[in-house]
C-alpha atoms as a PDB file:
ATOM      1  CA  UNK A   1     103.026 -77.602  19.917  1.00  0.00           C
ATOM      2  CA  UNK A   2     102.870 -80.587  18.245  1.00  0.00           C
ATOM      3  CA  UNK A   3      99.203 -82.811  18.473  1.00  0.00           C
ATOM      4  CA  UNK A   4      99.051 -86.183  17.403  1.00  0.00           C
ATOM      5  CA  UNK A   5      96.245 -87.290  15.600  1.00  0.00           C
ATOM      6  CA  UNK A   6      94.284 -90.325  14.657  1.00  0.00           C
ATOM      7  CA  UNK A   7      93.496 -90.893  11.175  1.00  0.00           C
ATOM      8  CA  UNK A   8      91.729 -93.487   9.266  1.00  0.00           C
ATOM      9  CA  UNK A   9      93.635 -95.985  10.268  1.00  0.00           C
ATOM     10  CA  UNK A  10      97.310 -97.038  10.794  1.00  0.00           C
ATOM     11  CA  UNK A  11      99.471 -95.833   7.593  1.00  0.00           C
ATOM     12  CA  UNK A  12     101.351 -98.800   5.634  1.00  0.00           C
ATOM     13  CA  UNK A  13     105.445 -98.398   6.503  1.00  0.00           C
ATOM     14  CA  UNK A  14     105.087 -96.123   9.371  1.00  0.00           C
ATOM     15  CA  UNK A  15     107.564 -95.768  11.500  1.00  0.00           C
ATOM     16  CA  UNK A  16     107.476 -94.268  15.133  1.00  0.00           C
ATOM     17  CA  UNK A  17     109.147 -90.881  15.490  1.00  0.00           C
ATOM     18  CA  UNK A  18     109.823 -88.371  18.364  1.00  0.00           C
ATOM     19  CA  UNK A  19     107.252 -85.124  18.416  1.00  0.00           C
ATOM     20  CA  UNK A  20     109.783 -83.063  17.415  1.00  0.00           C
ATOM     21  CA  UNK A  21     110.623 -85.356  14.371  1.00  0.00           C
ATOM     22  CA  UNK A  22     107.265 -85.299  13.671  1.00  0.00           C
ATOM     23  CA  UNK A  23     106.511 -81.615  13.776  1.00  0.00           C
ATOM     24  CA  UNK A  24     110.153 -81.137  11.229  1.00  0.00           C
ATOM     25  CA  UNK A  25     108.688 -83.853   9.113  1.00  0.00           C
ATOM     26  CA  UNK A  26     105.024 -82.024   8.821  1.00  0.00           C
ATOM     27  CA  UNK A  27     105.966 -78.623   8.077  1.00  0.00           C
ATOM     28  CA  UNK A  28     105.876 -77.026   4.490  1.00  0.00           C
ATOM     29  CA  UNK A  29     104.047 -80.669   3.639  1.00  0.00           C
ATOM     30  CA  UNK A  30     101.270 -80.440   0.576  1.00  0.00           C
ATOM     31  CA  UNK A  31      98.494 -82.287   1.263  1.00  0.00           C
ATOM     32  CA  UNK A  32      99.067 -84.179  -1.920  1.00  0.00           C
ATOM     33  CA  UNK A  33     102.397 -85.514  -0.070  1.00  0.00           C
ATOM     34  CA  UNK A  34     100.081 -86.805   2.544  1.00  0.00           C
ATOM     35  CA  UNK A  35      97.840 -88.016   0.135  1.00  0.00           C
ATOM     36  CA  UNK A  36     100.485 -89.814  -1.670  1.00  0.00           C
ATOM     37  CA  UNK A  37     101.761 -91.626   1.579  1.00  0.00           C
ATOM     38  CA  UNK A  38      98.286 -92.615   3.023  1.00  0.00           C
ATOM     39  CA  UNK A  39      96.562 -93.972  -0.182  1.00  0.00           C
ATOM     40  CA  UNK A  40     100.361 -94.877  -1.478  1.00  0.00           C
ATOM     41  CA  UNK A  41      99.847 -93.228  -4.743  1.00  0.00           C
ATOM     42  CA  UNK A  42     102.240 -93.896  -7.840  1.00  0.00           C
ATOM     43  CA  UNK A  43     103.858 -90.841  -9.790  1.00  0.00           C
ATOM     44  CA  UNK A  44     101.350 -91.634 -12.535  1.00  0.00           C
ATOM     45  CA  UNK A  45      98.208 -91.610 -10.013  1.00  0.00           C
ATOM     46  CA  UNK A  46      99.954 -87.938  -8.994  1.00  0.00           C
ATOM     47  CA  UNK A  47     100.475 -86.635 -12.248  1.00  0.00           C
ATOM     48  CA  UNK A  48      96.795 -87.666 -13.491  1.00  0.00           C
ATOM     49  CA  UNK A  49      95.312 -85.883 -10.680  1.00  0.00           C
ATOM     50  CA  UNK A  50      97.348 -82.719 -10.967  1.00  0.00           C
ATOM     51  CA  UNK A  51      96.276 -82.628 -14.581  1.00  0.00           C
ATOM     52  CA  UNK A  52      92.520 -82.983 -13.079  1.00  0.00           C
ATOM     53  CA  UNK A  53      93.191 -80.371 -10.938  1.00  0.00           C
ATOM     54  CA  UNK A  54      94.476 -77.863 -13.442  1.00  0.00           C
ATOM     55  CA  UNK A  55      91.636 -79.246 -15.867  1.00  0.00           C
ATOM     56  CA  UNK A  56      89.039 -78.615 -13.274  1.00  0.00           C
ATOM     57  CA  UNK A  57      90.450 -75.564 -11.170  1.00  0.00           C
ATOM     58  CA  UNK A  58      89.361 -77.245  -8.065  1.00  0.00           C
ATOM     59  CA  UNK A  59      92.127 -78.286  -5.138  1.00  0.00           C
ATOM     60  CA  UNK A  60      94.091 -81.750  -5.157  1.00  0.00           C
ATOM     61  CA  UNK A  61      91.997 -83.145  -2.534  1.00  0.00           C
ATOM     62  CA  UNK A  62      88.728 -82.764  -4.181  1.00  0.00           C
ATOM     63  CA  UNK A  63      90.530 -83.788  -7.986  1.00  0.00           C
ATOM     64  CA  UNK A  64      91.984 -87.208  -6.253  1.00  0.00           C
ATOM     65  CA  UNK A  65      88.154 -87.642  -4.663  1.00  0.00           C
ATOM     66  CA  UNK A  66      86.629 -87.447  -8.180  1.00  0.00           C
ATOM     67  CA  UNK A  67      88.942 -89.325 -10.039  1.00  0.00           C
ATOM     68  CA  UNK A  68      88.074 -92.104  -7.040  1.00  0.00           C
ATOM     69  CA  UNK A  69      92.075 -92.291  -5.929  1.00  0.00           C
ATOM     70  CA  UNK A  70      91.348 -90.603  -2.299  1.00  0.00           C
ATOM     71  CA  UNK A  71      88.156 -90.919  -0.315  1.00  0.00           C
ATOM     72  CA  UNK A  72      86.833 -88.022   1.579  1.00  0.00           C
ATOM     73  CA  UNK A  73      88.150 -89.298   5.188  1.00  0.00           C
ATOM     74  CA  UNK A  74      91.836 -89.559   3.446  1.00  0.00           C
ATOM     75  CA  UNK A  75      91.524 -85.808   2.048  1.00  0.00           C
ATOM     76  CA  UNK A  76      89.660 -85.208   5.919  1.00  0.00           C
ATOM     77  CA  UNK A  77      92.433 -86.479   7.713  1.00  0.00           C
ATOM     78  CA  UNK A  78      95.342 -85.376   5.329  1.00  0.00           C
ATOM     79  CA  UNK A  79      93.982 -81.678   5.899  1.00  0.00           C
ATOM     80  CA  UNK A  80      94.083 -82.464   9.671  1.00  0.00           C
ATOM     81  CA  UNK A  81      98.047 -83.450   9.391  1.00  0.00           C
ATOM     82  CA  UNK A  82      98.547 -80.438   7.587  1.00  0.00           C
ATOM     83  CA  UNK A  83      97.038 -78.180   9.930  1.00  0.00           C
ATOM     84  CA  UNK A  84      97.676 -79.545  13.300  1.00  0.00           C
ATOM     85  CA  UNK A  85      93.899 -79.949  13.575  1.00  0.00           C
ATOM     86  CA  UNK A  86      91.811 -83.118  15.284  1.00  0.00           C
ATOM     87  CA  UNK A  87      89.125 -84.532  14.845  1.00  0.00           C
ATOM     88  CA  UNK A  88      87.326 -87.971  15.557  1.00  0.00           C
ATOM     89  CA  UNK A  89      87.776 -89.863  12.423  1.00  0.00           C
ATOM     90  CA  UNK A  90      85.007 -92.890  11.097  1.00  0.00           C
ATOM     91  CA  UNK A  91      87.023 -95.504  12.567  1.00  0.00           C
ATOM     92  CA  UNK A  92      87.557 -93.551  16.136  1.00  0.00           C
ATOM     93  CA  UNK A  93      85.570 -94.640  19.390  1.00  0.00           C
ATOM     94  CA  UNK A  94      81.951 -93.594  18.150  1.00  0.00           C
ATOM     95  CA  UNK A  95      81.262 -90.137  18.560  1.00  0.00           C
ATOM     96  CA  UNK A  96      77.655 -89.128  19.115  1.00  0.00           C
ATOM     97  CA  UNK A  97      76.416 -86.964  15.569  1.00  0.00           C
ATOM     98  CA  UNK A  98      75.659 -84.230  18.215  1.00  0.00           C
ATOM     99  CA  UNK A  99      79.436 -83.424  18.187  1.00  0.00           C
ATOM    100  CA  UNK A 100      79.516 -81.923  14.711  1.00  0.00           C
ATOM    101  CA  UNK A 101      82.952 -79.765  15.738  1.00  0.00           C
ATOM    102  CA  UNK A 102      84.961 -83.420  16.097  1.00  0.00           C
ATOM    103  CA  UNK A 103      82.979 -85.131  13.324  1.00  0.00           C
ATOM    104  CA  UNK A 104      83.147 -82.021  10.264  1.00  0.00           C
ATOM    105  CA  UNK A 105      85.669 -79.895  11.328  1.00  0.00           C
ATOM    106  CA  UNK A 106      85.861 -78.113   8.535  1.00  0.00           C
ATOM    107  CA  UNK A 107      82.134 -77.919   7.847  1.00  0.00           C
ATOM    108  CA  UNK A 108      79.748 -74.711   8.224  1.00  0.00           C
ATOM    109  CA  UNK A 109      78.347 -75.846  11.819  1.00  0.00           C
ATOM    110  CA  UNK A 110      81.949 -76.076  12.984  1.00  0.00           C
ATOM    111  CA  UNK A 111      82.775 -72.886  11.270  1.00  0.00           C
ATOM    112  CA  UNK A 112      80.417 -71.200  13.044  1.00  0.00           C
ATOM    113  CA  UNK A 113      81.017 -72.463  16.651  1.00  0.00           C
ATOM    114  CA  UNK A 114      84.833 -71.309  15.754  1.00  0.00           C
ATOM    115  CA  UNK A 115      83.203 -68.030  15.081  1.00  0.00           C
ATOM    116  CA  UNK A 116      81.442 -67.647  18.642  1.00  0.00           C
ATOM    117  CA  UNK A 117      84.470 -68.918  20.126  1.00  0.00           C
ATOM    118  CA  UNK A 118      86.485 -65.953  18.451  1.00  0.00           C
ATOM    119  CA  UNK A 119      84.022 -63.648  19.986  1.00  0.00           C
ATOM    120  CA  UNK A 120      83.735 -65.008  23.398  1.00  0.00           C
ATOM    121  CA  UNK A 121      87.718 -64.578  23.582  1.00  0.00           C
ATOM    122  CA  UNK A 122      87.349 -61.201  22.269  1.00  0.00           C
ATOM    123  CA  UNK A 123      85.409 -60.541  25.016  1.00  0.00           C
ATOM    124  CA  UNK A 124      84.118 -62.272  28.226  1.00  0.00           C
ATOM    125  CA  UNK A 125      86.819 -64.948  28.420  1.00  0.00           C
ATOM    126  CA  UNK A 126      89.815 -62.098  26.840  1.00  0.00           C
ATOM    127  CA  UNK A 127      93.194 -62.561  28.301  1.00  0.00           C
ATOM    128  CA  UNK A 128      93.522 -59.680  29.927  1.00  0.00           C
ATOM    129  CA  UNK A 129      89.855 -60.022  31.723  1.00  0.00           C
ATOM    130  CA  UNK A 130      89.128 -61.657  35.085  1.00  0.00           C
ATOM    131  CA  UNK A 131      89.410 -65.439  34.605  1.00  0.00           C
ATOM    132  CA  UNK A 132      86.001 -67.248  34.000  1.00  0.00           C
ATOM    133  CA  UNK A 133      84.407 -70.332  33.370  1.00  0.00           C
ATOM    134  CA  UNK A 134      81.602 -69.762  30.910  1.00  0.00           C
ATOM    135  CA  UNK A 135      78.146 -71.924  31.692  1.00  0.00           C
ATOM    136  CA  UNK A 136      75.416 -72.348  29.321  1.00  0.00           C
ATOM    137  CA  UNK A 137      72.263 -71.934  30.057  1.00  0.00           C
ATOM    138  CA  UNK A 138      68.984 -72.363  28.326  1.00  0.00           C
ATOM    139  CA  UNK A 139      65.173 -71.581  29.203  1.00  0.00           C
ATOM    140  CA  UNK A 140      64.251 -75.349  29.002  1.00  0.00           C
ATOM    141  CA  UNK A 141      65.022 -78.687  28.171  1.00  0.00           C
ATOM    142  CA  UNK A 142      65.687 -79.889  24.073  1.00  0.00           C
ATOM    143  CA  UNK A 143      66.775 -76.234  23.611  1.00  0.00           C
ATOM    144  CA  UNK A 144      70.567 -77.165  21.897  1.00  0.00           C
ATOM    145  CA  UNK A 145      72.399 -76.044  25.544  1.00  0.00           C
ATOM    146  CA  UNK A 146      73.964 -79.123  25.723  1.00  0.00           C
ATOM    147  CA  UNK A 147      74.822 -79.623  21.954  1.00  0.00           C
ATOM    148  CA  UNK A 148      76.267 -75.770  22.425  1.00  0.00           C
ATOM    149  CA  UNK A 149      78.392 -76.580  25.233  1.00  0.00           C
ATOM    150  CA  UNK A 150      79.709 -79.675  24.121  1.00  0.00           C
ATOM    151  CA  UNK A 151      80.426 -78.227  20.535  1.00  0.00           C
ATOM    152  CA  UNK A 152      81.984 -75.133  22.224  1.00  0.00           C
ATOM    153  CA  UNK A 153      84.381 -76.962  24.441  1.00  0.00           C
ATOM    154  CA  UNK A 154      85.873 -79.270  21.383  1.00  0.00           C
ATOM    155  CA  UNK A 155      86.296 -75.673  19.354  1.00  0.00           C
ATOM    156  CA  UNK A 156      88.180 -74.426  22.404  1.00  0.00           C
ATOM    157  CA  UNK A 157      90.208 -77.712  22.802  1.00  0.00           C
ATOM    158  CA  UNK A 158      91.240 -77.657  18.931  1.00  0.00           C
ATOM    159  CA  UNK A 159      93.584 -74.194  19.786  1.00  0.00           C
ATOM    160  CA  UNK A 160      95.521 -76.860  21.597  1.00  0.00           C
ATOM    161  CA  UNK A 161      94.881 -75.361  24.918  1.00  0.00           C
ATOM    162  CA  UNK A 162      93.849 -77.950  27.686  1.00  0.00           C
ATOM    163  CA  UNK A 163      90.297 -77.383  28.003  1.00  0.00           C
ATOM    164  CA  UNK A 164      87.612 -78.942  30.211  1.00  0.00           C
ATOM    165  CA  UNK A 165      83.744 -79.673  29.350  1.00  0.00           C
ATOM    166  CA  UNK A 166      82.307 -80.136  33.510  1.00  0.00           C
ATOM    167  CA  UNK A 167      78.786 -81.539  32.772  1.00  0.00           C
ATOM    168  CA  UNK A 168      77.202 -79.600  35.865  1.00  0.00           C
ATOM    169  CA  UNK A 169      73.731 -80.711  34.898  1.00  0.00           C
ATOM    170  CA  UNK A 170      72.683 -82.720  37.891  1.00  0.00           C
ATOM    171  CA  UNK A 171      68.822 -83.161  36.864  1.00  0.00           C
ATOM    172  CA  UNK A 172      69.388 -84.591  33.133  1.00  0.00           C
ATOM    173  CA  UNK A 173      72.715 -85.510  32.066  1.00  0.00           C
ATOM    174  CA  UNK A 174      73.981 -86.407  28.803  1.00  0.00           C
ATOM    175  CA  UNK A 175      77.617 -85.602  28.348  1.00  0.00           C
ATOM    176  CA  UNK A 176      78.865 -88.755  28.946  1.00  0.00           C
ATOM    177  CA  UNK A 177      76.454 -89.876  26.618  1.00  0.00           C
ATOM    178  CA  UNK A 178      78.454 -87.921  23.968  1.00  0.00           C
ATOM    179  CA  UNK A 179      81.679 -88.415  24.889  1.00  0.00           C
ATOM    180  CA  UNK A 180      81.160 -91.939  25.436  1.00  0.00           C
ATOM    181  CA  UNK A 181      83.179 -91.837  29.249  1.00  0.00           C
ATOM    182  CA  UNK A 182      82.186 -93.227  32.828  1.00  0.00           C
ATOM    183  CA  UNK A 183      80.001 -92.074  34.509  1.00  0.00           C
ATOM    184  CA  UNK A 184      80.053 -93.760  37.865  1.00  0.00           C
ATOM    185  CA  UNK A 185      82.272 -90.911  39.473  1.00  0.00           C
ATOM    186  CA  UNK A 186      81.505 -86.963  38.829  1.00  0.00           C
ATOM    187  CA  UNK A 187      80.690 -83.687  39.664  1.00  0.00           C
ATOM    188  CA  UNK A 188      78.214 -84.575  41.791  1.00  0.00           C
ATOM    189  CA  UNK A 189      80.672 -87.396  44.041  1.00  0.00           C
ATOM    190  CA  UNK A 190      83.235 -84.358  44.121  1.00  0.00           C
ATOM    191  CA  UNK A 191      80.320 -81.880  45.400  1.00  0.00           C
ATOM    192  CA  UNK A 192      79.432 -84.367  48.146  1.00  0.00           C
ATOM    193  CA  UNK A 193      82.728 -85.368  49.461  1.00  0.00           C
ATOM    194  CA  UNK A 194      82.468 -89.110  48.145  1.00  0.00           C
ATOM    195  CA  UNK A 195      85.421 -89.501  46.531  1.00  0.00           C
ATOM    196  CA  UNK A 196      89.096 -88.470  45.865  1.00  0.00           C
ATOM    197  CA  UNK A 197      89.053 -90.075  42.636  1.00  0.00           C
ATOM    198  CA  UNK A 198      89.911 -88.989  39.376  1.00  0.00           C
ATOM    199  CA  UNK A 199      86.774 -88.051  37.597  1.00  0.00           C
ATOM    200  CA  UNK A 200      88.133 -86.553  35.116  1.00  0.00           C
ATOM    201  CA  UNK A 201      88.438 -87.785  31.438  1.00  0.00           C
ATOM    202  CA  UNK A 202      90.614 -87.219  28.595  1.00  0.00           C
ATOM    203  CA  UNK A 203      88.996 -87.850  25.255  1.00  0.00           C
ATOM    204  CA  UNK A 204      91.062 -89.890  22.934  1.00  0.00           C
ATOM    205  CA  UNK A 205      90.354 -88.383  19.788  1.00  0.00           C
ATOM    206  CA  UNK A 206      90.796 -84.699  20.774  1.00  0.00           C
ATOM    207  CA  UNK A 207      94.176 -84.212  22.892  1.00  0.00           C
ATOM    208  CA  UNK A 208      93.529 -81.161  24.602  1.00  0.00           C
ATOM    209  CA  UNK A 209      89.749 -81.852  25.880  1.00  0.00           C
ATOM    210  CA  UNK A 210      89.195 -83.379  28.918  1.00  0.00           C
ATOM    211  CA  UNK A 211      85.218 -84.088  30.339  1.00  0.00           C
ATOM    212  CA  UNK A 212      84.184 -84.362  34.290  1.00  0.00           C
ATOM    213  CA  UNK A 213      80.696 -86.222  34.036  1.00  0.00           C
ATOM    214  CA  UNK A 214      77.805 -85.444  36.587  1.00  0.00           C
ATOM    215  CA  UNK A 215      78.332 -88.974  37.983  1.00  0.00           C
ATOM    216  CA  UNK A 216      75.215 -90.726  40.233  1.00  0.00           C
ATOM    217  CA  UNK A 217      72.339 -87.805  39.676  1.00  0.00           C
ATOM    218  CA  UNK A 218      71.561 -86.676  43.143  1.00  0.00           C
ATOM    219  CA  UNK A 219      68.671 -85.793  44.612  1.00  0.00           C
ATOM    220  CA  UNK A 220      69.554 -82.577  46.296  1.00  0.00           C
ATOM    221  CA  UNK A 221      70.787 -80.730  43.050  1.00  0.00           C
ATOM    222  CA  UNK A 222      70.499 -77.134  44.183  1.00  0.00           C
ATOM    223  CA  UNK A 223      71.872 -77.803  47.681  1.00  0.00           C
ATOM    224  CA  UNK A 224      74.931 -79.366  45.709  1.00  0.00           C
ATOM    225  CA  UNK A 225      75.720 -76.446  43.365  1.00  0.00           C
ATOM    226  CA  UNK A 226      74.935 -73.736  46.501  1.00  0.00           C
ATOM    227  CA  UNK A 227      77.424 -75.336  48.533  1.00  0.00           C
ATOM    228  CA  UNK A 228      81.125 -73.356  48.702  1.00  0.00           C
ATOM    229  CA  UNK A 229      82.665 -76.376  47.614  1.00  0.00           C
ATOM    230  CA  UNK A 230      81.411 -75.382  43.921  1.00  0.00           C
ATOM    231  CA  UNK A 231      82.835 -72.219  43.658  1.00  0.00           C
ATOM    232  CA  UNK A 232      86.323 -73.358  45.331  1.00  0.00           C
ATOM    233  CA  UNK A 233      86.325 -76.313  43.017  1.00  0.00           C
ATOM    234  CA  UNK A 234      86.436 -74.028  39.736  1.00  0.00           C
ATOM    235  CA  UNK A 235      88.479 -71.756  41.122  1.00  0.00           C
ATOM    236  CA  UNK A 236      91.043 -74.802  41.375  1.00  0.00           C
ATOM    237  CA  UNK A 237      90.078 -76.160  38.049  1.00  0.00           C
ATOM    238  CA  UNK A 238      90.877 -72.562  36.050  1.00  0.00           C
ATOM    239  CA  UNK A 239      94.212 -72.915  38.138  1.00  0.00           C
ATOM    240  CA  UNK A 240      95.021 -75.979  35.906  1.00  0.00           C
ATOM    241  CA  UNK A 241      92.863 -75.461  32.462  1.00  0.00           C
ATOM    242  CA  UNK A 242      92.821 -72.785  29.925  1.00  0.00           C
ATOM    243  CA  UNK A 243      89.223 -73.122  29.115  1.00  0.00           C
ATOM    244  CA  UNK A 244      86.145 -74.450  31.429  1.00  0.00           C
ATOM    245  CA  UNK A 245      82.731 -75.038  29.699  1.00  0.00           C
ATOM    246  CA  UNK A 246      80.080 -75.901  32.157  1.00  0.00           C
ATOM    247  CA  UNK A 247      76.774 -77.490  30.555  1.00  0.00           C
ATOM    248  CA  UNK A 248      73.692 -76.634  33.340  1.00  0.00           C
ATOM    249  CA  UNK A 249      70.296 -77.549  33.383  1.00  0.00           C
ATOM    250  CA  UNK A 250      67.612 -76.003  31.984  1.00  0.00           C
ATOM    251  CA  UNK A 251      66.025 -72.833  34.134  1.00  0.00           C
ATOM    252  CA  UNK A 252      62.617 -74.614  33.946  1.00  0.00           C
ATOM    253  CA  UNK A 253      63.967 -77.045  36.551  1.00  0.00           C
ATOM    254  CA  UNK A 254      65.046 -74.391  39.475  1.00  0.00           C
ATOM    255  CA  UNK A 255      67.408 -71.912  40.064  1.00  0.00           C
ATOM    256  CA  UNK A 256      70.344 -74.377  39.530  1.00  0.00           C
ATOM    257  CA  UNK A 257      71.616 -72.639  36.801  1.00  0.00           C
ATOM    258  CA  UNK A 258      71.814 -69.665  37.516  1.00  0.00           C
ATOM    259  CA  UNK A 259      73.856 -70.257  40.694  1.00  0.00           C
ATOM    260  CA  UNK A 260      76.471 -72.614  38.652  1.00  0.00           C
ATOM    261  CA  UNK A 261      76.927 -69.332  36.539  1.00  0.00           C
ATOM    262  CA  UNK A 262      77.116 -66.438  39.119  1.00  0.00           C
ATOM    263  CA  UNK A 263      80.102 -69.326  40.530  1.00  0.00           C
ATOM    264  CA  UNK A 264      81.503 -69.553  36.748  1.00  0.00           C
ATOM    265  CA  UNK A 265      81.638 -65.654  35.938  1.00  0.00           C
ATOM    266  CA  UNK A 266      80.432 -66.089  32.986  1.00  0.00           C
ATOM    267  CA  UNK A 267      77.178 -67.436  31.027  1.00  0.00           C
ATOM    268  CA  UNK A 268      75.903 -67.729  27.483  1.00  0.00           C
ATOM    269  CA  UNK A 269      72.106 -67.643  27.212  1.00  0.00           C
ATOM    270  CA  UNK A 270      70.851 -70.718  24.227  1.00  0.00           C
ATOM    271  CA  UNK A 271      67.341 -70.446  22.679  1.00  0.00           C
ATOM    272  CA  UNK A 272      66.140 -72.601  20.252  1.00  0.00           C
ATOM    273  CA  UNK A 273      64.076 -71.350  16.975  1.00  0.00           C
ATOM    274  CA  UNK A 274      60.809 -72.209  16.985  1.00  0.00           C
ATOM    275  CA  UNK A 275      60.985 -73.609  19.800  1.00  0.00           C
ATOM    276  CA  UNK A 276      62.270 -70.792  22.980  1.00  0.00           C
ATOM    277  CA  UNK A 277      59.564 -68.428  24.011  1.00  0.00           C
ATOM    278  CA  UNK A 278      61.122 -64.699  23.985  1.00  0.00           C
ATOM    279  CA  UNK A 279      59.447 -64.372  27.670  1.00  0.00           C
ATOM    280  CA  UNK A 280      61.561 -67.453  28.814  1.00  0.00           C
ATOM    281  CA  UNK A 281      64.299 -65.494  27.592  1.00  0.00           C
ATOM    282  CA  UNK A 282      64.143 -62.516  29.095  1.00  0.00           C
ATOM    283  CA  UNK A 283      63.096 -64.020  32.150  1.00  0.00           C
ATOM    284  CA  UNK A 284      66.469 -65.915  32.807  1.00  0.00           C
ATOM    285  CA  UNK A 285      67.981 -63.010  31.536  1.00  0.00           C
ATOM    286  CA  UNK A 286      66.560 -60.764  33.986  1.00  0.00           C
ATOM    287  CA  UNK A 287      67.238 -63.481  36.631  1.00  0.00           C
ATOM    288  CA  UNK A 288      70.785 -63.385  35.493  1.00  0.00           C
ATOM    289  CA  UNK A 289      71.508 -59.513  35.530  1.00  0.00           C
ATOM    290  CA  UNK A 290      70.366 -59.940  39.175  1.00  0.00           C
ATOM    291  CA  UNK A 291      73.232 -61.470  39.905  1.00  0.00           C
ATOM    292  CA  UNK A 292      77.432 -60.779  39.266  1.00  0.00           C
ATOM    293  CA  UNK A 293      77.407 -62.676  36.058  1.00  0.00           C
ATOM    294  CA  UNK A 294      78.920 -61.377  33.061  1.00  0.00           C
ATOM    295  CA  UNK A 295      76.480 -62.270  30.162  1.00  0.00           C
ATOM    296  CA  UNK A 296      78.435 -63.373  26.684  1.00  0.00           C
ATOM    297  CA  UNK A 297      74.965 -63.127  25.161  1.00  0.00           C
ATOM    298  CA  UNK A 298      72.440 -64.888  23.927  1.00  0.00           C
ATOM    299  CA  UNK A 299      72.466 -67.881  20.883  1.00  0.00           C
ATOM    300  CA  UNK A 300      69.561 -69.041  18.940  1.00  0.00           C
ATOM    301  CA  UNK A 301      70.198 -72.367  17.071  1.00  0.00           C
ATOM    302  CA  UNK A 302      68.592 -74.480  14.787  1.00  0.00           C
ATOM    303  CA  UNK A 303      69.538 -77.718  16.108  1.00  0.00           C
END
């Protein structure tokens, strides 16, 4: 599958061309041939970084960087040609910093939500394992469960499968915040039979993720998420995604969350260090086992 990407900025003498052109074009490319095209290099600005390169024994990217004929978003969004990866570049629709997976893809924070997302596949959300929408949960508010899911949904969405972040946190939203989409229409317009209307969004920068935003914040939460209309609605949305990520609120404000997950299958517990109290922990976890949720596990961040 081919994904088309955004980079920093519209490339001097490009021409349109068909996916499939594109994907023939791409493949076997250095990223010093991408390099060359998007900072239009001469054979002598080639050659002297090569020679840095060797010199140095670091890669081209990093020798055409240092010799000051690349800048870091060039060598960012050459490496993101190369490997069919995207990413929000500098000169995208702002991004919030929260989203470090879009922002740094290849940086240690996104390296290690690509880790937990190797895991959860491995296990809870394995092909050959009941399907499941995995919610995160979290003890109480500023604990990172929304950074988490967010983050977790973009690493999902960048194996090219058509993944969905539903903000399901009808007490303190932020999602859209995030994402920078509506919010007029959501979850919670769906939940109470308001309106028809696509509330779904598909995020520019990253192909494959789409976002459903809580919409107006109601003030019957619980009564919302109880309702059968919840659990039919992601049965019918893991009929048409490959991956659902449901954000929740935090267990300090009711049982909310924990009847989103027992709906979703499957939950992912979020603490925060120096900040989660182990008894809050085990407290939603024991809530949790009481019901048919399958537990990923539990995360504790430093964000």
């Amino acid at each position: 599958m081919t994904i088309l990407l955004r980079g920093p900025g519209p490339r001097a003498g490009h021409t349109p061309e068909s996916a499939q052109d594109a994907s023939s074009r791409i493949l076997d490319r250095s990223i010093g041939d991408f390099l060359r095209e998007s900072c239009s290099l001469s054979n002598e600005q080639v050659e002297k970084i090569l020679q840095h390169q060797r010199e140095r024994g670091m890669r081209f990217g990093e020798a055409a960087v240092e010799l000051g004929l690349a800048s870091s978003e060039d060598v960012l969004w050459a490496l993101s040609q190369q490997f069919h990866y995207p990413y929000a570049s500098d000169d995208a629709a702002p991004f919030d910093e929260e989203l470090v997976a879009a922002i740094d893809p290849f940086g240690e924070q996104a390296e290690a939500f690509r880790e937990m997302r190797s895991q959860l596949m491995a296990d809870v959300l394995a092909a050959d394992q009941p399907r499941r929408a995995l919610a995160v949960l979290s003890p109480d508010s500023g604990d990172g469960k929304t950074f988490f899911a967010a983050n977790m949904a973009i690493a999902f969405s960048q194996l090219g499968g058509r993944t969905l972040l539903v903000d399901a946190d009808m007490r303190t939203p932020r999602q859209h915040c995030l994402f920078r989409v509506p919010n007029e229409l959501g979850l919670s317009s769906i939940l109470a039979g308001r309106t028809q209307s696509n509330a779904i969004y598909q995020v520019p920068q990253l192909p494959s993720l789409h976002v459903l935003p809580v919409g107006t914040v109601p003030p019957n939460p619980l009564e919302l998420a109880q309702r059968p209309a919840f659990g039919l609605f992601m049965r019918e949305l893991l009929a048409k995604f490959d991956h659902v990520i449901v954000d929740t609120p935090a267990a300090a404000h009711g049982a909310d969350a924990r009847v989103l997950a027992a709906k979703c299958g499957a939950a992912v517990v979020i603490g925060r260090r120096g900040n989660t109290r182990m008894k809050a922990i085990q407290t939603l976890l024991g809530a949790l086992g009481n019901s048919s949720t399958r537990l990923a596990g539990v995360m504790v961040n430093n964000f």
